[in-house]
ModelCIF file with pLDDT and N, C-alpha, C, O atoms, coordinates in Angstrom:
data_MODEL
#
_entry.id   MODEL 
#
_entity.id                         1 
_entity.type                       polymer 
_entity.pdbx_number_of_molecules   1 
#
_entity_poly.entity_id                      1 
_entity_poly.type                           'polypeptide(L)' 
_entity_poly.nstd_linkage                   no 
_entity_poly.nstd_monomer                   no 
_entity_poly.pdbx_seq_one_letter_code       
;(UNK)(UNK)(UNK)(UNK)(UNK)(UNK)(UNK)(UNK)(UNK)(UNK)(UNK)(UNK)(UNK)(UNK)(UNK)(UNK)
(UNK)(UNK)(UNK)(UNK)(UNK)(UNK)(UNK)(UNK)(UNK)(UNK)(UNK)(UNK)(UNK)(UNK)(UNK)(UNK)
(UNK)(UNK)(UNK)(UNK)(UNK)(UNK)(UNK)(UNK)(UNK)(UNK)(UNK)(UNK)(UNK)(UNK)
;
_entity_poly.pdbx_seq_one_letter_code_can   XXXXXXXXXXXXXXXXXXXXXXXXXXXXXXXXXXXXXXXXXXXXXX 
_entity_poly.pdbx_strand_id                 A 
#
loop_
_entity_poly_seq.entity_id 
_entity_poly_seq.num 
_entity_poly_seq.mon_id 
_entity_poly_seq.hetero 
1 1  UNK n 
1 2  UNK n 
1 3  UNK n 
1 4  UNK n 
1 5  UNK n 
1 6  UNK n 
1 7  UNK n 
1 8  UNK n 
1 9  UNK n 
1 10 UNK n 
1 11 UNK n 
1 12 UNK n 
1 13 UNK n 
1 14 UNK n 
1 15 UNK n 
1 16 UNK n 
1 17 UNK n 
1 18 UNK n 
1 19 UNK n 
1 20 UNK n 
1 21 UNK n 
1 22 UNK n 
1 23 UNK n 
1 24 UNK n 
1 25 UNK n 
1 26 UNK n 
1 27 UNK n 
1 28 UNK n 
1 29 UNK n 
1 30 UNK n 
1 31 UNK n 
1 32 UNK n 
1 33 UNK n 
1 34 UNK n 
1 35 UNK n 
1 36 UNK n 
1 37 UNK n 
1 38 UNK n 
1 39 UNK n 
1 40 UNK n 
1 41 UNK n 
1 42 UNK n 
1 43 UNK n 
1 44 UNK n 
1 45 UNK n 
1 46 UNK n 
#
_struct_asym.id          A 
_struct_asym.entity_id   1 
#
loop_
_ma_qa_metric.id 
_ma_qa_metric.mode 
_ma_qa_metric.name 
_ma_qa_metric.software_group_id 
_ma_qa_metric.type 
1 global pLDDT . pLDDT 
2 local  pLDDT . pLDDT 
#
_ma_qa_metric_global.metric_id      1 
_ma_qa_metric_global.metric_value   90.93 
_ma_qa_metric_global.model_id       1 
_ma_qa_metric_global.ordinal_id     1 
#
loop_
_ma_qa_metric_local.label_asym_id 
_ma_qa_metric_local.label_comp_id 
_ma_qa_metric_local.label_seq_id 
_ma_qa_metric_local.metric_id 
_ma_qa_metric_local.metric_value 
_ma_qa_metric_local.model_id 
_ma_qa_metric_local.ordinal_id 
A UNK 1  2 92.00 1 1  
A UNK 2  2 93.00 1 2  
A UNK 3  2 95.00 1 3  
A UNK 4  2 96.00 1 4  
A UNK 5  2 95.00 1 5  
A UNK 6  2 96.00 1 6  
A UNK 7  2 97.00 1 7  
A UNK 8  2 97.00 1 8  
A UNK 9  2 96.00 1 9  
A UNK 10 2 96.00 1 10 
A UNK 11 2 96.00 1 11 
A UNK 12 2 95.00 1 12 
A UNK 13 2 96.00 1 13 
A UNK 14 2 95.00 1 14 
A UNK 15 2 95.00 1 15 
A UNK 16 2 94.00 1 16 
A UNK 17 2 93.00 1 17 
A UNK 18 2 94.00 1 18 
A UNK 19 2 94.00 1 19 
A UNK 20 2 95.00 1 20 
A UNK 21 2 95.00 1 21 
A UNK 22 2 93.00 1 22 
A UNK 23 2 94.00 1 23 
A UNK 24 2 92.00 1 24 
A UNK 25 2 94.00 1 25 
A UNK 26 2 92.00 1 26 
A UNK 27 2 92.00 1 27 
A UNK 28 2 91.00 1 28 
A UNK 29 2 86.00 1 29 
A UNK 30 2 80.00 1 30 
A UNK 31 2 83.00 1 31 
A UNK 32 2 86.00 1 32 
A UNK 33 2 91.00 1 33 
A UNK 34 2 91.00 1 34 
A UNK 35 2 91.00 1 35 
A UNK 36 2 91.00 1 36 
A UNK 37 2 88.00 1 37 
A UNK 38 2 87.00 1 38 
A UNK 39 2 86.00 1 39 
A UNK 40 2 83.00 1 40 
A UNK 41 2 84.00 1 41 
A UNK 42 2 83.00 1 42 
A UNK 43 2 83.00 1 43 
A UNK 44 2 82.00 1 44 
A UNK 45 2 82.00 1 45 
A UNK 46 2 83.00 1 46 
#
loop_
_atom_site.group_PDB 
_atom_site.id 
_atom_site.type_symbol 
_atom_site.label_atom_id 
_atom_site.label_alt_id 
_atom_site.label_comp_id 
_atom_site.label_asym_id 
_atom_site.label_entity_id 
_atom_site.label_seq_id 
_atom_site.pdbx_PDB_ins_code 
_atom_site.Cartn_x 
_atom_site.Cartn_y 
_atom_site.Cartn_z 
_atom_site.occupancy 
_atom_site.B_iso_or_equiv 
_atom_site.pdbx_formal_charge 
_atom_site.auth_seq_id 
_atom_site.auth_comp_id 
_atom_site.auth_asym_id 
_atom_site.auth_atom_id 
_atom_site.pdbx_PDB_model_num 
ATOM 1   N N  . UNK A 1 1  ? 0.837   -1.201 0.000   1.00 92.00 ? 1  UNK A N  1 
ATOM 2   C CA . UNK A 1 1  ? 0.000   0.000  0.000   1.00 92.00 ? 1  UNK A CA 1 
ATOM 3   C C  . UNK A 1 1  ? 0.874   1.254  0.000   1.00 92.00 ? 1  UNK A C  1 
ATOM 4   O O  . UNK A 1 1  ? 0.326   2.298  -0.355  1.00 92.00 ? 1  UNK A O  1 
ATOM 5   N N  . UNK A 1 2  ? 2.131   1.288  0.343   1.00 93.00 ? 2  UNK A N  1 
ATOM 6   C CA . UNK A 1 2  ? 2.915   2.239  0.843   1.00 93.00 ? 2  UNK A CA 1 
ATOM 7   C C  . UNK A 1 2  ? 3.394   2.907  -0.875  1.00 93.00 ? 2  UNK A C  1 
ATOM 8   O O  . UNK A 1 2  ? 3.364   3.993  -1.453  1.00 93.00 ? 2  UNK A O  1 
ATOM 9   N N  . UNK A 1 3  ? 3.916   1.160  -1.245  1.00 95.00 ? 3  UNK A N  1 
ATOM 10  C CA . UNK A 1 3  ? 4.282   2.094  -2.752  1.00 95.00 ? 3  UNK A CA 1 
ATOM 11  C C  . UNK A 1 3  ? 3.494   2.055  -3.241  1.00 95.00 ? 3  UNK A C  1 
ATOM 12  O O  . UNK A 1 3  ? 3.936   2.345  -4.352  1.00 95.00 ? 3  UNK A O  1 
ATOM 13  N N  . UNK A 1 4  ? 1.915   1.827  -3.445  1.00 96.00 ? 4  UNK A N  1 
ATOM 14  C CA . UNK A 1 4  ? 1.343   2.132  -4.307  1.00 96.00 ? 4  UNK A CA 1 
ATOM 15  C C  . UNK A 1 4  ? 1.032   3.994  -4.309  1.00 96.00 ? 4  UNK A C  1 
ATOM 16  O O  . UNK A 1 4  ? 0.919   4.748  -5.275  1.00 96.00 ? 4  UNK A O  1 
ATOM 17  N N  . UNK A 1 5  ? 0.955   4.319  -2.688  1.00 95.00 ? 5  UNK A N  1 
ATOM 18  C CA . UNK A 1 5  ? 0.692   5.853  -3.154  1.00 95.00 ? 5  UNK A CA 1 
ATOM 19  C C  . UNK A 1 5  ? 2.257   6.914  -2.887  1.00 95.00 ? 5  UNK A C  1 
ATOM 20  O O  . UNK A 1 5  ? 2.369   8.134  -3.011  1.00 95.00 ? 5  UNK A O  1 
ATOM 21  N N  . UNK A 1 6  ? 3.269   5.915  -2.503  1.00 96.00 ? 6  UNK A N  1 
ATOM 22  C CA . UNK A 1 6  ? 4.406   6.740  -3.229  1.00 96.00 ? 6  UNK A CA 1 
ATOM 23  C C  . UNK A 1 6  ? 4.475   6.913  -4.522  1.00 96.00 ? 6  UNK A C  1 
ATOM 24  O O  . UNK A 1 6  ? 4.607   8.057  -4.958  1.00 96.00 ? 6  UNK A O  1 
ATOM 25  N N  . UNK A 1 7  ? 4.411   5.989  -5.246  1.00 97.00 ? 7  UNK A N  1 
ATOM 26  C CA . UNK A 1 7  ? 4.067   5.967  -6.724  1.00 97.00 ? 7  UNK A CA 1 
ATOM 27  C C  . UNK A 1 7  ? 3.440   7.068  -7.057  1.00 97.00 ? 7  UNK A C  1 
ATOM 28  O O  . UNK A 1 7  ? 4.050   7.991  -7.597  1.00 97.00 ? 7  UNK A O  1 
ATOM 29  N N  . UNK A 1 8  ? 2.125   7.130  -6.782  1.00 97.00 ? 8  UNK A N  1 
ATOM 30  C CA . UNK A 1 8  ? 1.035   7.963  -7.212  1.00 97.00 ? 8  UNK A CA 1 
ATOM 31  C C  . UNK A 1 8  ? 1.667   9.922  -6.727  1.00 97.00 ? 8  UNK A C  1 
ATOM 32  O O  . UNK A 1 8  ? 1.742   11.104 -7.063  1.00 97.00 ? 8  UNK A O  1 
ATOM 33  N N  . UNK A 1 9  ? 1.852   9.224  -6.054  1.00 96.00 ? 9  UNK A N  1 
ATOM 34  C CA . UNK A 1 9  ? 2.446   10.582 -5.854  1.00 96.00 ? 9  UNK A CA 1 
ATOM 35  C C  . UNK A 1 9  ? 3.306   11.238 -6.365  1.00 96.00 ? 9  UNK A C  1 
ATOM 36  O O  . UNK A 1 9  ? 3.372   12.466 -6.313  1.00 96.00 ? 9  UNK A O  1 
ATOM 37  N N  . UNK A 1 10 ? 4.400   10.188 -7.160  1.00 96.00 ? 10 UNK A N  1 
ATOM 38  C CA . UNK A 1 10 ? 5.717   10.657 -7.990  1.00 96.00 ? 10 UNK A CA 1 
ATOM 39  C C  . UNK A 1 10 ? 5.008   11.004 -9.232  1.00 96.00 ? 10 UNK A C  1 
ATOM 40  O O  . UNK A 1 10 ? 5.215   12.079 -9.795  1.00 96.00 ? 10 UNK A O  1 
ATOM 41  N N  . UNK A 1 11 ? 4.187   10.136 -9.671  1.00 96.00 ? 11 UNK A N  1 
ATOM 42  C CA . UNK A 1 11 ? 3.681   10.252 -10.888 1.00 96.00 ? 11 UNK A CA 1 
ATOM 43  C C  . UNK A 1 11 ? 2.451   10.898 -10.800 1.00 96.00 ? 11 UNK A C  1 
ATOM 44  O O  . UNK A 1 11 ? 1.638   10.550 -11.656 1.00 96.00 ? 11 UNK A O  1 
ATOM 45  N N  . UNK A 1 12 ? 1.975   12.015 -9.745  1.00 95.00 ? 12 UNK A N  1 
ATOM 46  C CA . UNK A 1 12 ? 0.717   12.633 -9.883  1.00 95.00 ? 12 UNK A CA 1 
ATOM 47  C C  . UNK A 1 12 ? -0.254  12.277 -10.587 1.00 95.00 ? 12 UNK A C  1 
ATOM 48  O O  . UNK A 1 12 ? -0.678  12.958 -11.521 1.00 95.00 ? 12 UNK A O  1 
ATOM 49  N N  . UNK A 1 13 ? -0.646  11.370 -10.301 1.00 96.00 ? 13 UNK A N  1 
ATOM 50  C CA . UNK A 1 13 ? -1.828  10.395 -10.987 1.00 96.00 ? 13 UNK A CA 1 
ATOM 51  C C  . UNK A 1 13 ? -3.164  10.572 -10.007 1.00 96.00 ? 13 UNK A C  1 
ATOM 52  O O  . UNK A 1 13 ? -3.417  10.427 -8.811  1.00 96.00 ? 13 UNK A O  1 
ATOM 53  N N  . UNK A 1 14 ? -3.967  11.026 -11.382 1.00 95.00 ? 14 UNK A N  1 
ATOM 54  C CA . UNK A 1 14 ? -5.262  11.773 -10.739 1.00 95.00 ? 14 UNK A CA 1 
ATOM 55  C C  . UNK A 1 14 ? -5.850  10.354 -9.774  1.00 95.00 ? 14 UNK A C  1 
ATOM 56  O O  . UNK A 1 14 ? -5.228  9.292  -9.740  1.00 95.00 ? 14 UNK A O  1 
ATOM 57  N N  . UNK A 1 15 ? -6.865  10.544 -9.195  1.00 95.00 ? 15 UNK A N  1 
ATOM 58  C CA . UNK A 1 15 ? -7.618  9.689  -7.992  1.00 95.00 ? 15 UNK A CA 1 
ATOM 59  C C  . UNK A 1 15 ? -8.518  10.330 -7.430  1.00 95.00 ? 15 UNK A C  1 
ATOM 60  O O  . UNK A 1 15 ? -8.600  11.538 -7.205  1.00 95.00 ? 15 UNK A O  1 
ATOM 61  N N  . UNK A 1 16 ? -9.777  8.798  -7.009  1.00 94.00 ? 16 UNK A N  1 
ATOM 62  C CA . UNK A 1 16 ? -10.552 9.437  -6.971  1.00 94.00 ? 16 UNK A CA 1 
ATOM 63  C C  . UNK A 1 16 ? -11.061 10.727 -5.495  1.00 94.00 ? 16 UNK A C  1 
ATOM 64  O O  . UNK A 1 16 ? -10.522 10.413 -4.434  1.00 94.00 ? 16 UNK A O  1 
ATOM 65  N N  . UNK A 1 17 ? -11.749 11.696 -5.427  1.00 93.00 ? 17 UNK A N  1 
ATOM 66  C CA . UNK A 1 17 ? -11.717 12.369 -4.245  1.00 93.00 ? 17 UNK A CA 1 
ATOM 67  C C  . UNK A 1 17 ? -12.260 11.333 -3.033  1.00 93.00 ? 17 UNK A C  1 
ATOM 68  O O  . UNK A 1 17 ? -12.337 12.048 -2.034  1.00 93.00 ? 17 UNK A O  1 
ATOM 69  N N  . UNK A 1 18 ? -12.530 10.433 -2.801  1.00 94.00 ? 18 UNK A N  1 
ATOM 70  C CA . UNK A 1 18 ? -12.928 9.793  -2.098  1.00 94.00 ? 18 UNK A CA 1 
ATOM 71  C C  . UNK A 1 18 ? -11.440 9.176  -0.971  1.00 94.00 ? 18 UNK A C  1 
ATOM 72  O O  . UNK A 1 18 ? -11.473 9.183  0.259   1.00 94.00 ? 18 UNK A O  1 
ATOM 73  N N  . UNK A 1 19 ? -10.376 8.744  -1.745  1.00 94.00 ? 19 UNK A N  1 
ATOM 74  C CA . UNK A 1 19 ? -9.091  8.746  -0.894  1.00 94.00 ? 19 UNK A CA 1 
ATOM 75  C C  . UNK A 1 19 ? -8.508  9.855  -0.641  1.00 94.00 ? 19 UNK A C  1 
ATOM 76  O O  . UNK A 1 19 ? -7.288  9.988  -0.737  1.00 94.00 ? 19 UNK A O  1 
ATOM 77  N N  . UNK A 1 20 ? -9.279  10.755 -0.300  1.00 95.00 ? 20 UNK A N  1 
ATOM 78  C CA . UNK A 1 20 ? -9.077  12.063 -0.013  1.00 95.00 ? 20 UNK A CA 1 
ATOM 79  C C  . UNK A 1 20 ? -9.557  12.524 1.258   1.00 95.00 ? 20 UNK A C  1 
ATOM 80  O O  . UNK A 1 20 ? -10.750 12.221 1.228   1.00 95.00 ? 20 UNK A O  1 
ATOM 81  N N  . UNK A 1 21 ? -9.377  12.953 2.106   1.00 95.00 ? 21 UNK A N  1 
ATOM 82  C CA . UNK A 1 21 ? -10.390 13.127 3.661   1.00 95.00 ? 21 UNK A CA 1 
ATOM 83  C C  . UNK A 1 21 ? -11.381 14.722 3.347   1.00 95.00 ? 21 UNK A C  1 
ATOM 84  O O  . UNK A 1 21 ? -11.150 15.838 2.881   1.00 95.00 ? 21 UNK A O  1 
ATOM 85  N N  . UNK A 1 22 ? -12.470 14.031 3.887   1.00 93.00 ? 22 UNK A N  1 
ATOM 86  C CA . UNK A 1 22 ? -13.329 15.220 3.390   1.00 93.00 ? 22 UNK A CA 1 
ATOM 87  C C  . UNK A 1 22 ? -14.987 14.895 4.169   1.00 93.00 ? 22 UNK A C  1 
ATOM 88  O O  . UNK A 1 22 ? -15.370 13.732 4.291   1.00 93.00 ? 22 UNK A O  1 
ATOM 89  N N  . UNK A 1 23 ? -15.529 15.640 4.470   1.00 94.00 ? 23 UNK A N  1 
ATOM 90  C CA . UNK A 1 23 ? -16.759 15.458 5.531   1.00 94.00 ? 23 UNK A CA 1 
ATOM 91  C C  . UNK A 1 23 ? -17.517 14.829 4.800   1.00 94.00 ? 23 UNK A C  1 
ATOM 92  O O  . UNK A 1 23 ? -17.569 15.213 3.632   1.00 94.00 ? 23 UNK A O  1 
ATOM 93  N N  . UNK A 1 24 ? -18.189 13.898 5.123   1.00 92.00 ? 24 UNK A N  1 
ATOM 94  C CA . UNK A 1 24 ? -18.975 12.841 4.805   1.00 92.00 ? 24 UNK A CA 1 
ATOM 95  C C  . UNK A 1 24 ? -20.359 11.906 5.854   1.00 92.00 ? 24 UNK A C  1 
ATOM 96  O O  . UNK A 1 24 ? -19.948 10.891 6.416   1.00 92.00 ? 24 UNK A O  1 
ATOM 97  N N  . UNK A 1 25 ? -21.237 12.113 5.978   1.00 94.00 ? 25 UNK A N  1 
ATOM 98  C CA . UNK A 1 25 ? -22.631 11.775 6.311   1.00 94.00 ? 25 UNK A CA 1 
ATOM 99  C C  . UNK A 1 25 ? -22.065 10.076 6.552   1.00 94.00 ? 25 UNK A C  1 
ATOM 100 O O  . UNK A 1 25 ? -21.955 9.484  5.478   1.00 94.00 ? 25 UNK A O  1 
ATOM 101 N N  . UNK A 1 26 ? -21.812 9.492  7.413   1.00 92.00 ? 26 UNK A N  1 
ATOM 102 C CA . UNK A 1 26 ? -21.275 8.146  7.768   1.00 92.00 ? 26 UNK A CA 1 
ATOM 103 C C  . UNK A 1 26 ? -22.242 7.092  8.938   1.00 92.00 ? 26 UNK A C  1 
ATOM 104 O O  . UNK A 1 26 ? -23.021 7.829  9.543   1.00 92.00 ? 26 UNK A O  1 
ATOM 105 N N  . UNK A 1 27 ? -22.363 5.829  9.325   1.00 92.00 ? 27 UNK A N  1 
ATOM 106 C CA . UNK A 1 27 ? -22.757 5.739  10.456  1.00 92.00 ? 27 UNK A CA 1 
ATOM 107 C C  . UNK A 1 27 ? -21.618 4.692  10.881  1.00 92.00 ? 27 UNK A C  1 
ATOM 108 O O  . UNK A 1 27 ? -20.698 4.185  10.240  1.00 92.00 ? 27 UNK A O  1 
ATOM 109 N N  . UNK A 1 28 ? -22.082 4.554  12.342  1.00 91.00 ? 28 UNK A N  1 
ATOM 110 C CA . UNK A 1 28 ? -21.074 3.404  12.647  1.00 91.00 ? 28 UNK A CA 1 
ATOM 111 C C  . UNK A 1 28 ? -21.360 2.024  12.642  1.00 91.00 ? 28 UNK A C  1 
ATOM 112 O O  . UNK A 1 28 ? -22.106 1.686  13.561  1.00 91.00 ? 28 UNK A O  1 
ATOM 113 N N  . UNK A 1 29 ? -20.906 0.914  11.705  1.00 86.00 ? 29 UNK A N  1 
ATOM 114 C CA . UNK A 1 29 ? -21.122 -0.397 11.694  1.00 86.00 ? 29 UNK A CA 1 
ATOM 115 C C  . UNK A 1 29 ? -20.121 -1.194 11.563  1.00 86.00 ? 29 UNK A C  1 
ATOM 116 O O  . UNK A 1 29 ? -19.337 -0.967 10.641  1.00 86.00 ? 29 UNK A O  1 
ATOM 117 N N  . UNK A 1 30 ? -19.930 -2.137 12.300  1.00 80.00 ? 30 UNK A N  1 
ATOM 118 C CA . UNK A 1 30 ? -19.045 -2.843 11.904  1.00 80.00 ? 30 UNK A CA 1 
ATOM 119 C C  . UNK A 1 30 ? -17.405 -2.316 12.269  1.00 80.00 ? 30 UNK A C  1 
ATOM 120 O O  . UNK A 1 30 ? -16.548 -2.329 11.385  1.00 80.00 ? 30 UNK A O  1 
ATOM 121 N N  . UNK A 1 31 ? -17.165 -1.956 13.379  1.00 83.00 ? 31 UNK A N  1 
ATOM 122 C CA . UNK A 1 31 ? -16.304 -1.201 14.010  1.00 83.00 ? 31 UNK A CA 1 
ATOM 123 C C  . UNK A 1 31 ? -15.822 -0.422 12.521  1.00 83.00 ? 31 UNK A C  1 
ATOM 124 O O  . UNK A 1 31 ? -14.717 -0.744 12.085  1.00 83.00 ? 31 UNK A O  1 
ATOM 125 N N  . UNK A 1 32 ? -16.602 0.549  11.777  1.00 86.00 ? 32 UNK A N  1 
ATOM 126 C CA . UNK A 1 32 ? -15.934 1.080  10.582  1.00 86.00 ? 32 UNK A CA 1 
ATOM 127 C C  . UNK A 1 32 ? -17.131 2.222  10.331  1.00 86.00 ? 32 UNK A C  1 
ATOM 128 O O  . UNK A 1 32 ? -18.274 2.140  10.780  1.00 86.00 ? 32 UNK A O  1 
ATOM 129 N N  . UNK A 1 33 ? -16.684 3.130  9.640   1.00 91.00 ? 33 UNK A N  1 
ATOM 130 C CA . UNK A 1 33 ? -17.872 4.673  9.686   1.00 91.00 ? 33 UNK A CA 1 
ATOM 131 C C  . UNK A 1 33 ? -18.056 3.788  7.962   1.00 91.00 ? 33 UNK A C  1 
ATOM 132 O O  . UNK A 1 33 ? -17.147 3.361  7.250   1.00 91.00 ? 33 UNK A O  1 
ATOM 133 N N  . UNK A 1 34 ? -19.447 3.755  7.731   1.00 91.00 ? 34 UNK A N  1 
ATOM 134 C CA . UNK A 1 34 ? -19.945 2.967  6.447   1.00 91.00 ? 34 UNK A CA 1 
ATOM 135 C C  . UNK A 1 34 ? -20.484 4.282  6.133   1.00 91.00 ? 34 UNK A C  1 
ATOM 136 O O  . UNK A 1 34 ? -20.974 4.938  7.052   1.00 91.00 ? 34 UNK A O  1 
ATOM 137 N N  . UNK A 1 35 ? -20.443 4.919  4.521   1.00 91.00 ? 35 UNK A N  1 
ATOM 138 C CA . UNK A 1 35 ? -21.317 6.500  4.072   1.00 91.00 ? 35 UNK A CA 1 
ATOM 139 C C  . UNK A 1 35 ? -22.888 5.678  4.110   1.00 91.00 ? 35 UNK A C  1 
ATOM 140 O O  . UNK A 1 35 ? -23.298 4.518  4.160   1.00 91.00 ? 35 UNK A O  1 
ATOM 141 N N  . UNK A 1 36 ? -23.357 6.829  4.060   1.00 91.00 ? 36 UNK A N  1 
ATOM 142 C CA . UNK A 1 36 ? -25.150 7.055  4.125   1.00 91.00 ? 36 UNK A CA 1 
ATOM 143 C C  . UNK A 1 36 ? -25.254 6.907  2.787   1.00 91.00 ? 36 UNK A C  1 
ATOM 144 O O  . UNK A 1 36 ? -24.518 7.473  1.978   1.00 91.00 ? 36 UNK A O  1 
ATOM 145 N N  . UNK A 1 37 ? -26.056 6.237  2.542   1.00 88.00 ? 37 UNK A N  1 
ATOM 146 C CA . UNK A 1 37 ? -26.550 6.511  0.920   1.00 88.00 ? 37 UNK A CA 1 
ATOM 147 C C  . UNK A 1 37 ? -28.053 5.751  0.712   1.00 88.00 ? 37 UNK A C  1 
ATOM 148 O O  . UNK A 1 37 ? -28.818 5.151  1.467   1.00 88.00 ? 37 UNK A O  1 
ATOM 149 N N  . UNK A 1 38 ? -28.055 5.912  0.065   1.00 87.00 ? 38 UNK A N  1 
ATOM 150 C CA . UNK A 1 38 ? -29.793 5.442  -0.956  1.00 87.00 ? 38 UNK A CA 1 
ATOM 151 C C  . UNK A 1 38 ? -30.116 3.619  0.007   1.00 87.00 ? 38 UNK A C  1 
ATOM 152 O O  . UNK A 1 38 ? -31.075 3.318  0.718   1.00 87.00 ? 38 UNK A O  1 
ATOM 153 N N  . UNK A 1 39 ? -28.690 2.618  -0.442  1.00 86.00 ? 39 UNK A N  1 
ATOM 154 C CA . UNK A 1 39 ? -29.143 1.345  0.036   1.00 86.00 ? 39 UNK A CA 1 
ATOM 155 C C  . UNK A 1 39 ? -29.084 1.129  1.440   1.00 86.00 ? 39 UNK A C  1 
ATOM 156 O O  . UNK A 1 39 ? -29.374 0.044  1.945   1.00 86.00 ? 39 UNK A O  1 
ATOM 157 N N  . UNK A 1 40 ? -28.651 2.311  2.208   1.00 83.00 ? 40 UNK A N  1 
ATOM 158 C CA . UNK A 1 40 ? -28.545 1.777  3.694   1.00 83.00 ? 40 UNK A CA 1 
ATOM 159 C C  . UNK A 1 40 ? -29.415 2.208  4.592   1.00 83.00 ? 40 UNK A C  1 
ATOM 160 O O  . UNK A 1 40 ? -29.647 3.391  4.840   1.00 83.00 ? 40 UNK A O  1 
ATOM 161 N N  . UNK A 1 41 ? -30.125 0.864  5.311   1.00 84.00 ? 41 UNK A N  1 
ATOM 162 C CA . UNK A 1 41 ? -31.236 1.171  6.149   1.00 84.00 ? 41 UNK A CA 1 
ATOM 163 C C  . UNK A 1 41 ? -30.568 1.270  7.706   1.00 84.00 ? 41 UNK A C  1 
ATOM 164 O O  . UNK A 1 41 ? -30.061 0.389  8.400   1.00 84.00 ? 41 UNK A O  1 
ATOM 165 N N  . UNK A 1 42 ? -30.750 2.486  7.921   1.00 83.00 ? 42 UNK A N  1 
ATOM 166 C CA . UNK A 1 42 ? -30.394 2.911  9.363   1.00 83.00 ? 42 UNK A CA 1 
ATOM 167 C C  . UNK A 1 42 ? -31.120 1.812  10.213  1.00 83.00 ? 42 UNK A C  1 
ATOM 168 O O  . UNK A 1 42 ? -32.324 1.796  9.956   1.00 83.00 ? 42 UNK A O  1 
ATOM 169 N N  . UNK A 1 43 ? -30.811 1.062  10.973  1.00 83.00 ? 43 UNK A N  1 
ATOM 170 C CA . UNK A 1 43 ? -30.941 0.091  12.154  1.00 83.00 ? 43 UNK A CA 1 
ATOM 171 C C  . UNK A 1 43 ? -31.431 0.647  13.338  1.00 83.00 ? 43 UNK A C  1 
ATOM 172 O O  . UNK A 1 43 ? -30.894 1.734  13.553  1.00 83.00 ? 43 UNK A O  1 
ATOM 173 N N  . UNK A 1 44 ? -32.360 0.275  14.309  1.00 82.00 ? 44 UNK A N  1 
ATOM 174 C CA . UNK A 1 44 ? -32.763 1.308  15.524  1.00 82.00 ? 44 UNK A CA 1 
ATOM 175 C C  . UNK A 1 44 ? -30.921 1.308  16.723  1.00 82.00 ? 44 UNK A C  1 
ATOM 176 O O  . UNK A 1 44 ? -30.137 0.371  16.877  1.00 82.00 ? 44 UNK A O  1 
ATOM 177 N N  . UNK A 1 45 ? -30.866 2.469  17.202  1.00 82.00 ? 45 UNK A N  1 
ATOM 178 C CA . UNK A 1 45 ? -30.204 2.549  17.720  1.00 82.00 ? 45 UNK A CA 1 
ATOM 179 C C  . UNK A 1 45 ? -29.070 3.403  16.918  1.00 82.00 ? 45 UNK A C  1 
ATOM 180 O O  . UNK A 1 45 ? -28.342 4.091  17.634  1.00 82.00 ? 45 UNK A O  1 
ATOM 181 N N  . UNK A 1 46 ? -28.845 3.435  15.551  1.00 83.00 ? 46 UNK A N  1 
ATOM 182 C CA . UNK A 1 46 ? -27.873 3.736  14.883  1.00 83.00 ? 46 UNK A CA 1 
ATOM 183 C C  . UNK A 1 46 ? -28.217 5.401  13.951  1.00 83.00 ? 46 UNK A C  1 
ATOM 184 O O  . UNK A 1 46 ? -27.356 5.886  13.215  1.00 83.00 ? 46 UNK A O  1 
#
C-alpha cells in the first residue's frame, strides 16, 4: 500500500476524491464509519 501511493504521488496520478479526507454523512457499523446513501437502512439505535 505504501508504494502504491508513493508511486502515485511521484507520478501525480489523478484519484478518486474519495481517498481524499473530506466530511462525509457516515454511520457506525461494523467497528468502521460505512457512508449514508440510498441502500442503507439505518438500524434502531444507529
Amino acid at each position: 500500500e505504501m508504494d502504491v501511493w508513493n508511486y502515485i504521488k511521484r507520478e501525480n496520478i489523478k484519484i478518486p476524491s474519495l481517498y481524499i479526507a473530506h466530511e462525509r454523512e457516515v454511520v457506525w457499523r461494523n467497528n468502521s464509519w460505512i457512508p449514508v446513501s440510498e441502500f442503507l437502512k439505518l438500524e434502531e439505535g444507529e
